[in-house]
Protein backbone atom coordinates (compact mmCIF):
# COMPACT_ATOMS: atom_id res chain seq x y z
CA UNK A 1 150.49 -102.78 -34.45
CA UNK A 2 154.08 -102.09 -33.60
CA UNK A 3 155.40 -98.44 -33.24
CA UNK A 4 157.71 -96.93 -36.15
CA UNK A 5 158.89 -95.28 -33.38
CA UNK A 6 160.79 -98.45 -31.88
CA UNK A 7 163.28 -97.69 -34.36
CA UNK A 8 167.02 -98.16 -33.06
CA UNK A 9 169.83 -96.73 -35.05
CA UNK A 10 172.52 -98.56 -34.59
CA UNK A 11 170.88 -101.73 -35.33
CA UNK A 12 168.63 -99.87 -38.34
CA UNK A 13 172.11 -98.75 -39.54
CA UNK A 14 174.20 -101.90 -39.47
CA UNK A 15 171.07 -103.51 -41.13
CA UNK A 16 171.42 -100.99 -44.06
CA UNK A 17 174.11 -101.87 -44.52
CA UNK A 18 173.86 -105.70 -45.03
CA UNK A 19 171.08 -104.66 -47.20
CA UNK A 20 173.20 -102.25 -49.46
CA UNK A 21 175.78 -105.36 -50.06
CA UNK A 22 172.69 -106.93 -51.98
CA UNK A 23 172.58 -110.02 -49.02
CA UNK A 24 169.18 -109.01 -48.45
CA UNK A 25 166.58 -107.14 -50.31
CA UNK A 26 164.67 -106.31 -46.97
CA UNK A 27 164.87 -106.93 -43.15
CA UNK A 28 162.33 -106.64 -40.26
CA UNK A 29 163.62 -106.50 -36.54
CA UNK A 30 162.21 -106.86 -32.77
CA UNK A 31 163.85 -107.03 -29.90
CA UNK A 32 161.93 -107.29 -26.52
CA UNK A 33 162.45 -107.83 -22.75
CA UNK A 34 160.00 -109.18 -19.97
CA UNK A 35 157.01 -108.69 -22.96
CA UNK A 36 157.16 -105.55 -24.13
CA UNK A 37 158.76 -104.42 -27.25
CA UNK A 38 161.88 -102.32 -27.32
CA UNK A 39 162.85 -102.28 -30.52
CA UNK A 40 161.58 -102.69 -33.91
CA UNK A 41 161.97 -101.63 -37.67
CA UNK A 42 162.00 -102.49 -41.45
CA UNK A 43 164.47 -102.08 -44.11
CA UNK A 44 164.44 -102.21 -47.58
CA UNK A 45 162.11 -104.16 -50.46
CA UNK A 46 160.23 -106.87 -49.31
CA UNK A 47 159.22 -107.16 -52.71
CA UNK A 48 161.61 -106.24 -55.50
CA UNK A 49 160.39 -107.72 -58.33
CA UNK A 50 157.52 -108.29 -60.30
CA UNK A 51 157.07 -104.73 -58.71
CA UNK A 52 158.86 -102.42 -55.99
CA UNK A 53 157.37 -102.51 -52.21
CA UNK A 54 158.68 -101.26 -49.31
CA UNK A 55 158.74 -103.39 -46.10
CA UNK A 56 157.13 -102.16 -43.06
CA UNK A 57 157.47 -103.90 -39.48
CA UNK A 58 154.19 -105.65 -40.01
CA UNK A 59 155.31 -107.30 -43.55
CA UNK A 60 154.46 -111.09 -43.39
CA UNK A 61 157.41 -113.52 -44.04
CA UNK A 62 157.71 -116.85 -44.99
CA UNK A 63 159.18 -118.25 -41.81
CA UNK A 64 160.34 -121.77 -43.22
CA UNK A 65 161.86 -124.23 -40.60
CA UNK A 66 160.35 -122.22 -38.10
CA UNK A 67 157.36 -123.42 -38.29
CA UNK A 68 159.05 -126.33 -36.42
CA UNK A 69 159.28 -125.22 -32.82
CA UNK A 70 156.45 -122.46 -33.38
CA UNK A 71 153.73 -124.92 -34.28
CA UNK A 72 155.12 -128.83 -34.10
CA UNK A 73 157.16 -128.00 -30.97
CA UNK A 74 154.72 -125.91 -29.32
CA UNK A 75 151.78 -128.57 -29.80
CA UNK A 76 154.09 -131.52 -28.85
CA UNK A 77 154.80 -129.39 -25.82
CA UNK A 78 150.89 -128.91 -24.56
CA UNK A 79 150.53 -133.14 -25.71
CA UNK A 80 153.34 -133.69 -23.11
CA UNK A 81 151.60 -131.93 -20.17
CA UNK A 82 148.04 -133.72 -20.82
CA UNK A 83 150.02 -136.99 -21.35
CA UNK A 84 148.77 -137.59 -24.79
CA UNK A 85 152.30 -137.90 -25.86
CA UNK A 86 155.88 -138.93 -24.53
CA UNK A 87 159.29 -138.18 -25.44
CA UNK A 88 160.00 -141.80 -24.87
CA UNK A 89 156.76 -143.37 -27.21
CA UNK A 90 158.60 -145.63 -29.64
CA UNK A 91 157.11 -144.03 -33.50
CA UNK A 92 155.99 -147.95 -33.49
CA UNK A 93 153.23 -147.69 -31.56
CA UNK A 94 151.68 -144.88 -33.93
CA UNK A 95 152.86 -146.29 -37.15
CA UNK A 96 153.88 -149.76 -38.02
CA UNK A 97 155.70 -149.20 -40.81
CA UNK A 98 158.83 -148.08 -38.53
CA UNK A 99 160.58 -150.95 -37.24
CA UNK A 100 159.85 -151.45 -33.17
CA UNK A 101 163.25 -152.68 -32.89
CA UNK A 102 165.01 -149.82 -33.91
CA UNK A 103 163.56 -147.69 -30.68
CA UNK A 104 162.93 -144.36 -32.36
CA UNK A 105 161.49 -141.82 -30.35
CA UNK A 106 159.21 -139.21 -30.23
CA UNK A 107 162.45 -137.32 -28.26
CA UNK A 108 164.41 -138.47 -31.11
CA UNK A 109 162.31 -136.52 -33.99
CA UNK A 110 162.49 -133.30 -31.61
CA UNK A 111 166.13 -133.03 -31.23
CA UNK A 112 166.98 -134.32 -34.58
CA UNK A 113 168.91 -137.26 -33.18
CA UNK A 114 166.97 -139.60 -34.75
CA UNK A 115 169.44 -140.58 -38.00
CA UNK A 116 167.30 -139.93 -40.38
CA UNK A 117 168.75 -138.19 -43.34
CA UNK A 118 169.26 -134.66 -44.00
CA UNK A 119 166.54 -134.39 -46.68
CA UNK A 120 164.87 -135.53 -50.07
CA UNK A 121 163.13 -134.27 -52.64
CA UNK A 122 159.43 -136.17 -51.88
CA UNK A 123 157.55 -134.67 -54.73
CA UNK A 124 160.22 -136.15 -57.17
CA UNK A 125 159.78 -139.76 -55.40
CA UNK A 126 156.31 -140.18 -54.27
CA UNK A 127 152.91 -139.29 -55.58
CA UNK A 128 150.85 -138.14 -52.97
CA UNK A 129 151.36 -136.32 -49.70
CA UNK A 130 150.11 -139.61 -47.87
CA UNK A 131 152.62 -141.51 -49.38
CA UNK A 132 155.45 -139.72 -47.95
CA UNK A 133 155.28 -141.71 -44.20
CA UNK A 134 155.82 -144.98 -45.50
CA UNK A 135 158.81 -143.73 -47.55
CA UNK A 136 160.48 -142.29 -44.89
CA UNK A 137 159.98 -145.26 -42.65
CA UNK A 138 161.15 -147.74 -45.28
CA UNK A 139 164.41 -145.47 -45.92
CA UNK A 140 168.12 -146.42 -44.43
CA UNK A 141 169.04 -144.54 -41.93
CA UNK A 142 172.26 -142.61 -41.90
CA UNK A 143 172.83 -143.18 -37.99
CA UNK A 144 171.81 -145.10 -34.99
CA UNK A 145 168.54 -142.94 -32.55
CA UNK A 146 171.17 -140.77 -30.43
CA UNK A 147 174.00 -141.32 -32.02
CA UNK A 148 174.53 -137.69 -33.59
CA UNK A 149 172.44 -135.01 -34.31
CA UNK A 150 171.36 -134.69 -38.15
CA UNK A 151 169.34 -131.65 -38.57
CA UNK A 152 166.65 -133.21 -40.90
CA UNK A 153 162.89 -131.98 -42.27
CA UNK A 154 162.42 -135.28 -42.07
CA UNK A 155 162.22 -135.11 -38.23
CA UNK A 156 159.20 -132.65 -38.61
CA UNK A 157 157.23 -134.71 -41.58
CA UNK A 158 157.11 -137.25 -39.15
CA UNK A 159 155.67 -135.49 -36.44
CA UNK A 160 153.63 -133.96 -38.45
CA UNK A 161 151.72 -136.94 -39.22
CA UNK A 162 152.60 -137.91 -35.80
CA UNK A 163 149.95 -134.83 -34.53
CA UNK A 164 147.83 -135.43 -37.53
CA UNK A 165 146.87 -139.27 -36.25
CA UNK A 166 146.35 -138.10 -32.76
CA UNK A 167 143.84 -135.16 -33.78
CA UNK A 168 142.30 -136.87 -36.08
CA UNK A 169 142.76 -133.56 -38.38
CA UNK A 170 145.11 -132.06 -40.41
CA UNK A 171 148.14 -129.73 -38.93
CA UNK A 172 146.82 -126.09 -40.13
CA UNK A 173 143.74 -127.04 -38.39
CA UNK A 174 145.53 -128.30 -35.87
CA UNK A 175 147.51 -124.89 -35.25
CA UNK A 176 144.35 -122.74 -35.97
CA UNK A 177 142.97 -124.40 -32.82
CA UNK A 178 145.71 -125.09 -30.75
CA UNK A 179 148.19 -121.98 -31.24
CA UNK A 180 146.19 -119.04 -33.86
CA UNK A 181 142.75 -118.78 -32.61
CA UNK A 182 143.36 -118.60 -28.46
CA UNK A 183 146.33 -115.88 -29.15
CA UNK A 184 144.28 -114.20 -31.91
CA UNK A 185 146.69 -114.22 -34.19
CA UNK A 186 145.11 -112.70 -37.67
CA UNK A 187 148.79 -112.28 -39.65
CA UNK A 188 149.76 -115.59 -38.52
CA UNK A 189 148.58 -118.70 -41.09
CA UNK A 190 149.32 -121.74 -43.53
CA UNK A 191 148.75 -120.66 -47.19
CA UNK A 192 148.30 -116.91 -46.66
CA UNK A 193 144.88 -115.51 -48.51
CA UNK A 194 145.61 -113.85 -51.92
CA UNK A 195 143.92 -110.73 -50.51
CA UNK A 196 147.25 -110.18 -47.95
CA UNK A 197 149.89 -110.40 -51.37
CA UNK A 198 151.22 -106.86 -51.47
CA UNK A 199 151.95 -107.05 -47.30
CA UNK A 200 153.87 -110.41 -47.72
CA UNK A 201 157.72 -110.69 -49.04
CA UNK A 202 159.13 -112.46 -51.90
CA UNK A 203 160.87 -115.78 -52.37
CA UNK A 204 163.08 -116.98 -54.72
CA UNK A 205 162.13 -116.48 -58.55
CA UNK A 206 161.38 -120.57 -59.05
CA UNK A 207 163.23 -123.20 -57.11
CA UNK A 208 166.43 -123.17 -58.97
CA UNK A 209 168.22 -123.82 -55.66
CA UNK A 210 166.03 -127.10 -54.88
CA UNK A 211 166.93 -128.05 -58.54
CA UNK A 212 170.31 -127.68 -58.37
CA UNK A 213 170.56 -129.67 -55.00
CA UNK A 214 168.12 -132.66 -56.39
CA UNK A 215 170.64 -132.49 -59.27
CA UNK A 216 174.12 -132.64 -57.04
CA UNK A 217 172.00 -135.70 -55.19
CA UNK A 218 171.21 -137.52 -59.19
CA UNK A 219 167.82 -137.57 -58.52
CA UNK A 220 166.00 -137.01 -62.48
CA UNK A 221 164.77 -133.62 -62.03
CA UNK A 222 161.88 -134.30 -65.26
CA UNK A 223 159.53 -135.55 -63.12
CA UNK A 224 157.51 -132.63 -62.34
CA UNK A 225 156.89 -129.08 -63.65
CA UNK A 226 159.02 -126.60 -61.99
CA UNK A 227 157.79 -123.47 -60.36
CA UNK A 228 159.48 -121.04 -62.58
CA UNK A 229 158.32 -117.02 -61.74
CA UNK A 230 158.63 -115.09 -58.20
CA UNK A 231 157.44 -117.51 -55.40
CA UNK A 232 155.53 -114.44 -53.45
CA UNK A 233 152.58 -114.97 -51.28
CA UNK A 234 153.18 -119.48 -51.64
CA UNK A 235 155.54 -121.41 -49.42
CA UNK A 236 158.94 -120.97 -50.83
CA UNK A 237 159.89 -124.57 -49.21
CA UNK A 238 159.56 -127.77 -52.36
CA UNK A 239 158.23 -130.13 -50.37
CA UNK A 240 155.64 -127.97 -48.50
CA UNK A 241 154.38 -126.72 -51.61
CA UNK A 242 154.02 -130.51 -52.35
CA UNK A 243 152.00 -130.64 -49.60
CA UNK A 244 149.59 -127.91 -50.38
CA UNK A 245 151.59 -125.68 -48.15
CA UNK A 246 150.66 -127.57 -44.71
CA UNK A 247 153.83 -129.32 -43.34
CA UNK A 248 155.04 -129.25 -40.03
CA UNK A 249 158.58 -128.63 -41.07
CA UNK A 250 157.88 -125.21 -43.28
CA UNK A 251 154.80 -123.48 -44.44
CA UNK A 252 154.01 -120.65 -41.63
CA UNK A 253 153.75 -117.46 -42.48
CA UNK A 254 153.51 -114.33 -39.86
CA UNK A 255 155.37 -111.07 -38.86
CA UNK A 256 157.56 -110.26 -36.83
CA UNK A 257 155.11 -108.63 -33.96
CA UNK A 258 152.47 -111.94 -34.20
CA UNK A 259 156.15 -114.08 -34.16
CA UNK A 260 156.74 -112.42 -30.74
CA UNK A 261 153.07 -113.42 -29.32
CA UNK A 262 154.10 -116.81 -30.44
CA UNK A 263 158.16 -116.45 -28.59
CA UNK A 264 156.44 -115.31 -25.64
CA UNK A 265 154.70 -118.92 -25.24
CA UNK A 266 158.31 -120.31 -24.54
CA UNK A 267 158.89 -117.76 -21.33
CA UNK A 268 157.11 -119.13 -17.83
CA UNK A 269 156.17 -115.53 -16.74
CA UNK A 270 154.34 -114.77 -20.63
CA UNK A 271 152.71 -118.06 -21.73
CA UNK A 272 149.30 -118.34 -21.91
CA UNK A 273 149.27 -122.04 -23.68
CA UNK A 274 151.68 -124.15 -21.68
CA UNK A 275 152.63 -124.51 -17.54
CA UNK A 276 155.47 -122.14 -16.24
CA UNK A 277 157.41 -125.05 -15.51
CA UNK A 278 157.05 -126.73 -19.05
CA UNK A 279 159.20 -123.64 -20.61
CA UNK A 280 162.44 -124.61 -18.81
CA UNK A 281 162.13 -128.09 -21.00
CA UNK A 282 163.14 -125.38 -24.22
CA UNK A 283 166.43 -124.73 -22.53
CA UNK A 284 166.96 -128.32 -21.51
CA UNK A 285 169.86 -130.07 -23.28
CA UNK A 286 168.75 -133.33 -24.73
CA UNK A 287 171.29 -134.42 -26.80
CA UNK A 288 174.35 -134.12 -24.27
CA UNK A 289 177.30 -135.19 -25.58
CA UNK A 290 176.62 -134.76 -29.06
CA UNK A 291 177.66 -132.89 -31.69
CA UNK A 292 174.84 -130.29 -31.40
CA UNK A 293 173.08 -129.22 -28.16
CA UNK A 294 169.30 -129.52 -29.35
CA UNK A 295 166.34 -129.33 -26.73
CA UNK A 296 162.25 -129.71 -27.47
CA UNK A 297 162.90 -128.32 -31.54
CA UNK A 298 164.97 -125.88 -31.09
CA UNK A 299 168.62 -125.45 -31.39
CA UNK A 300 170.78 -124.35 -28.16
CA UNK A 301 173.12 -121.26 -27.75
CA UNK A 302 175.60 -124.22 -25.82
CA UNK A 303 175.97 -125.19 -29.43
CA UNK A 304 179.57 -124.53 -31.23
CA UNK A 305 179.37 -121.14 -33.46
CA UNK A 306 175.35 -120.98 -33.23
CA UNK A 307 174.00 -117.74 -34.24
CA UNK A 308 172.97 -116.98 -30.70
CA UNK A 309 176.21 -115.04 -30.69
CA UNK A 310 178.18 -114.61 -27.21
CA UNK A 311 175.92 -111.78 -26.34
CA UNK A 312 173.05 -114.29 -25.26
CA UNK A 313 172.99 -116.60 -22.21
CA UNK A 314 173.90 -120.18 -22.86
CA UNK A 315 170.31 -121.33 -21.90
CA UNK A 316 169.16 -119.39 -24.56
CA UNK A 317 167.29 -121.43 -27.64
CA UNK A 318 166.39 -120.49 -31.45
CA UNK A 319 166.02 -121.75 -34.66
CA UNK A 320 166.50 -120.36 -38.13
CA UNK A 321 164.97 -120.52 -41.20
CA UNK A 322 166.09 -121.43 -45.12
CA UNK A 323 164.29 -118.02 -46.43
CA UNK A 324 166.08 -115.44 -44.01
CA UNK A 325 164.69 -115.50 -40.97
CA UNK A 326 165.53 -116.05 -37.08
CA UNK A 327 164.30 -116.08 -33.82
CA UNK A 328 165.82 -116.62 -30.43
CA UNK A 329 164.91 -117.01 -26.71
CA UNK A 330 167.14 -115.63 -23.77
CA UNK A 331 165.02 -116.80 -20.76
CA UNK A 332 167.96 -115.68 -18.19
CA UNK A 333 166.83 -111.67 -19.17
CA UNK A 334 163.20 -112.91 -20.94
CA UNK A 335 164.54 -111.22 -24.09
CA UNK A 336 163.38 -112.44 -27.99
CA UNK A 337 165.34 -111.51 -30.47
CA UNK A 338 163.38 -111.70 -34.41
CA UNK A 339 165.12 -111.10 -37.52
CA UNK A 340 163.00 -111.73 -40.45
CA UNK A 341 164.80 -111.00 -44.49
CA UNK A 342 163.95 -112.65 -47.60
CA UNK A 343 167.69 -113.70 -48.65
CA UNK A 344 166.44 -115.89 -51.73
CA UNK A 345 164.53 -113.20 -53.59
CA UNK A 346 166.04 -110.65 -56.09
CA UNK A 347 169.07 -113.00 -56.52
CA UNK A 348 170.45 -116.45 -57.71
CA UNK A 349 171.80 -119.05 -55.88
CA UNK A 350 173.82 -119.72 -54.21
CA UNK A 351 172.50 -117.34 -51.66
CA UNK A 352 173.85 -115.43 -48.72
CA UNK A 353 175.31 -117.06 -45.37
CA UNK A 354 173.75 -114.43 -43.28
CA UNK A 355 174.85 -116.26 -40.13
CA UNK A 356 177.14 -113.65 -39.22
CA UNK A 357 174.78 -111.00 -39.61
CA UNK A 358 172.31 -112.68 -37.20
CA UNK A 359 175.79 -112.58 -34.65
CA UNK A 360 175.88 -109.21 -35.40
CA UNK A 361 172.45 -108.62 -34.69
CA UNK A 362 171.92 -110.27 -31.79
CA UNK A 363 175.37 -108.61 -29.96
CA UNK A 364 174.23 -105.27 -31.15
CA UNK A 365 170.61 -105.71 -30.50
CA UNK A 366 171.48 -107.01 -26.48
CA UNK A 367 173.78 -104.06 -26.19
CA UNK A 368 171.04 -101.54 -27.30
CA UNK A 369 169.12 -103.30 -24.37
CA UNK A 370 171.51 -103.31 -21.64
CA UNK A 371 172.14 -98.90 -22.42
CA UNK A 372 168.30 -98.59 -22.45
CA UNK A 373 168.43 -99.74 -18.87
CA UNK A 374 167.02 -103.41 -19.40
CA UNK A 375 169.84 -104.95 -17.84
């Protein structure tokens, strides 16, 4: 378990802070270099209401879209080495339902160039879990395959069905396999067990925010019964909890210390699941010329105002997530940055844009490293 004593108080303090303008009820930190763990603390409530309970650095978060790279990108990854899989396999081959002609790609799906859209509401349009393929593949697309990037969950659905097909099971099995079991990971899981509640953070009290969206979008919002007391201990994400709370674009669960084990699987000199070499494909830029620089699901710091901040190395790679949290990957200094708060509970939506707080963070938290003498 992670030392108290990790505690930095600059960072600590300007975290406080964010936390005393009510745009967070709680926030967990890390910050590590070449594997070992510099800095770490907790702030605040992870749990506000029904109750009052203070967060501690091993507090489980819902993690939300990243679950993509952590457990869709990292298995796609370990496919690509054994050849099970190509960037360049046209989603035809595996399903018929998508049109050959079109040439979408696996690639496509990873770095969201794909032109699929944004998102929809699947548990207002569909009535099973299984269903949800065929409407995707019989939807209009909003672009060409690499035309622009269109960060989309439907990317991730697809891929998670993708992974299901060629394992033959479904994806938390999958990732207790593949990822949870050979790290030992035991705070790290799909659908957390009840027993864990009081160590996990709130959500959102119902999904008022996924209401009022399906609403902006017309979609009749009587369809089903809507989740209305303090998502805690469930995936906060609509159409994960749809899907019994196994997706491949939300639905992980873990802290902050079990999220680094995971980072470290992206470094060459730390993983213990993929080849050295494989990890420079997380900093490659795949969508050149576009409007977003995107590699093997995850965002790049090349990108235009990404929360990487100037303080990280432009090969560096991250992804956020709808509930609060954050992670990136400076491979130039093998630093991870985490930042894990639960911006959607104790307060209505609209909720906070934290993104300048993660800027914040990460310029603060690299600084801290550079004066401890990890430059």
């Amino acid at each position: 378990m992670v030392e108290e004593t990790l505690k930095n108080e600059r960072i600590s303090r300007f975290l406080v802070e964010q936390v005393e303008k009510r745009l967070f009820p709680s926030a967990v930190y890390l910050a590590a270099e070449k594997g070992e763990i510099i800095f770490a603390d907790a702030i605040g409530s992870a749990v506000v209401e029904p109750e009052e309970i203070p967060a501690k650095v091993n507090t489980i978060y819902d993690l939300a879209s990243l679950t993509k790279p952590l457990v869709v990108g990292l298995i796609c990854a370990k496919l690509l080495e054994t050849g099970e899989l190509s960037l360049e396999d046209n989603l035809a081959k595996y399903f018929p339902e998508f049109s050959k002609d079109r040439k979408l790609m696996v690639k496509n799906l990873l770095t969201h160039d794909s032109g699929l859209c944004d998102w929809m509401p699947f548990y207002l349009l569909v009535e099973s879990r299984e269903e949800i393929l065929s409407f995707i593949a019989l939807s209009p697309a909003e672009a060409m395959p690499g035309e622009k990037v269109i960060y989309s969950d439907l990317n991730f659905l697809v891929l998670t069905f993708l992974l299901e097909k060629i394992f033959g099971r479904r994806l938390d099995e999958i990732a207790e396999e593949e990822i949870f079991k050979p790290l030992k990971l035991c705070r790290t899981f799909y659908n957390p067990p009840k027993s864990l509640l009081r160590e996990i953070a709130a959500s959102e009290k119902g999904n008022e925010y996924e209401k009022s969206v399906c609403i902006e979008r017309g979609y009749s919002v009587e369809k089903v019964q809507w989740r209305d007391y303090v998502i805690w201990g469930e995936v906060h994400d609509g159409n994960c909890w749809f899907m019994s709370g196994v997706s491949g674009h939300s639905g992980l669960f873990s802290n902050v210390e079990e999220t680094f084990i995971l980072a470290q699987q992206f470094l060459p000199d730390s993983t213990s699941l993929l080849k050295p070499e494989t990890c420079a494909r997380f900093s490659e830029n795949l969508t050149e010329g576009l409007n977003e620089a995107r590699s093997l699901g995850f965002q790049l710091a090349e990108t235009q105002d990404s929360t990487a901040s100037d303080a990280l190395s432009k090969s560096s790679f991250g992804h956020l997530g709808f509930t609060g949290t954050s992670l990136w990957i400076d491979p130039e200094k093998e630093r991870i940055f985490i930042l894990f708060t639960n911006r959607t509970h104790s307060r209505k939506p609209p909720f906070a844009n934290i993104n300048a707080v993660r800027r914040e963070f990460h310029r603060l938290a690299n600084e801290e490293l550079n004066s401890a003498g990890n430059q």
